[in-house]
C-alpha atoms as a PDB file:
ATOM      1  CA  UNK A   1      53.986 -37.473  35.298  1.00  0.00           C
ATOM      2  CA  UNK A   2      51.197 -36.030  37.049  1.00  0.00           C
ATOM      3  CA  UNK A   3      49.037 -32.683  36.757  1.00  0.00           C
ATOM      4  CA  UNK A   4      50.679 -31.160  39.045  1.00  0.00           C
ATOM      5  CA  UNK A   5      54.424 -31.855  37.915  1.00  0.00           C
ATOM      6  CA  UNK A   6      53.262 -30.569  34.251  1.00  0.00           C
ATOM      7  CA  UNK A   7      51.825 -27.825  36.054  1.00  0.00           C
ATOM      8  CA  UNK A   8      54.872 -26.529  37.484  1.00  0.00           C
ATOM      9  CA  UNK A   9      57.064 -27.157  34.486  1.00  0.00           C
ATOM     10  CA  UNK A  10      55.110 -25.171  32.796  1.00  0.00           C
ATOM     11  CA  UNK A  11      55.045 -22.318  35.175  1.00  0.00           C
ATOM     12  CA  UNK A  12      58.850 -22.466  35.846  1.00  0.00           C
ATOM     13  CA  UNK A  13      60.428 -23.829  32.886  1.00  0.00           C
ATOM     14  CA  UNK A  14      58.084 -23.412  29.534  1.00  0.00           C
ATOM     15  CA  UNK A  15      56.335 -20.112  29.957  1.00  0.00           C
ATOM     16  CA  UNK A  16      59.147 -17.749  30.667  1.00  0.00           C
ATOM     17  CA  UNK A  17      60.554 -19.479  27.111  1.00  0.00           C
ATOM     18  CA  UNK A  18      57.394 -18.640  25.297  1.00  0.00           C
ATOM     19  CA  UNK A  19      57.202 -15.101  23.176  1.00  0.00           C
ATOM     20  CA  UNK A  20      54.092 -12.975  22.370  1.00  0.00           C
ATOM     21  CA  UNK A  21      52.397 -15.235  19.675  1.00  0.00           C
ATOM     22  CA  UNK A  22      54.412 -18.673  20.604  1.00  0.00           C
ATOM     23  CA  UNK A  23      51.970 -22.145  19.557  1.00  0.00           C
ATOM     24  CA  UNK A  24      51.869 -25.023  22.285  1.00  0.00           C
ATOM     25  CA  UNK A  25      50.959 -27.807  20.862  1.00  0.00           C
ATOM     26  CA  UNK A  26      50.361 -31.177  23.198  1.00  0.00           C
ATOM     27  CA  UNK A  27      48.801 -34.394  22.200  1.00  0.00           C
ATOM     28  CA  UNK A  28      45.359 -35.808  24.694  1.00  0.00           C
ATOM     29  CA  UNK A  29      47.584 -37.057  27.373  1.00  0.00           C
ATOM     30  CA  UNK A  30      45.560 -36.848  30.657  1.00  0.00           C
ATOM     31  CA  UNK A  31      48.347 -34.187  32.197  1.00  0.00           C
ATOM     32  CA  UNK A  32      47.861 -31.968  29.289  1.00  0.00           C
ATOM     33  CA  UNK A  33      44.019 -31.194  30.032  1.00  0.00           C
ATOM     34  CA  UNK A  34      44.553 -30.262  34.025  1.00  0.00           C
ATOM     35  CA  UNK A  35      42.674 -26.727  34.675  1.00  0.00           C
ATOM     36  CA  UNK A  36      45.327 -24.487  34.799  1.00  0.00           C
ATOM     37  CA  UNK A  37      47.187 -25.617  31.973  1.00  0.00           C
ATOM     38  CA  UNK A  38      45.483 -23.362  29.526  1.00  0.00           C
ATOM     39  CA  UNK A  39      45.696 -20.447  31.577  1.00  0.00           C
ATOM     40  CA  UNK A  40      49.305 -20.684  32.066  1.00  0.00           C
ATOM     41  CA  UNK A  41      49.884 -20.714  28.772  1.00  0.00           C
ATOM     42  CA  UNK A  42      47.599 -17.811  27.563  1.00  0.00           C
ATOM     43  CA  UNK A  43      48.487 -15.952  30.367  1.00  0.00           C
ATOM     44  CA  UNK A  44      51.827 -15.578  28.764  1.00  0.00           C
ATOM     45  CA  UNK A  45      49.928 -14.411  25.114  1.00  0.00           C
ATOM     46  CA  UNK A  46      50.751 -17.584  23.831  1.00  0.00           C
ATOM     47  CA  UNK A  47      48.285 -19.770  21.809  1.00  0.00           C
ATOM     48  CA  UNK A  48      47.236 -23.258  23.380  1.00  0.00           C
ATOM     49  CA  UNK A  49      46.691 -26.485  20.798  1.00  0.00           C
ATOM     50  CA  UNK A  50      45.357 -30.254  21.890  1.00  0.00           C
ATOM     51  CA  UNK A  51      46.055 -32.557  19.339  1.00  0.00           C
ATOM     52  CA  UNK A  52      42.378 -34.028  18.126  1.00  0.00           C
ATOM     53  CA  UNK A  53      42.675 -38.073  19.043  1.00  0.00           C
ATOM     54  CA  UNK A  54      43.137 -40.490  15.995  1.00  0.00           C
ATOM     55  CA  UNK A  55      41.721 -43.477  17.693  1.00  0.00           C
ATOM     56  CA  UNK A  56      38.379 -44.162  16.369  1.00  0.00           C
END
């Protein structure tokens, strides 16, 4: 999947799902960390999580 393809599910698919107050929470895949991503999602009042990595 790339950016952009996250991008757009997001805009089309996820956020019109997502209530006032709604969590997203992704892991540290590369898609997940695109620009926009985070302003989709709080554009919609909804709070945005990224997974801390485990990998040490």
């Amino acid at each position: 999947m790339t950016g952009g393809v996250f991008l757009y599910f997001l805009r089309y698919v996820l956020c019109p799902l997502l209530s006032d107050g709604d969590s997203v929470v992704m892991d540290n895949a590369s898609v997940h960390k695109v620009a926009d991503v985070k302003k989709l999602i709080k554009g919609d009042r909804s709070k945005h999580h990224l997974l801390t990595s485990l990998s040490s």
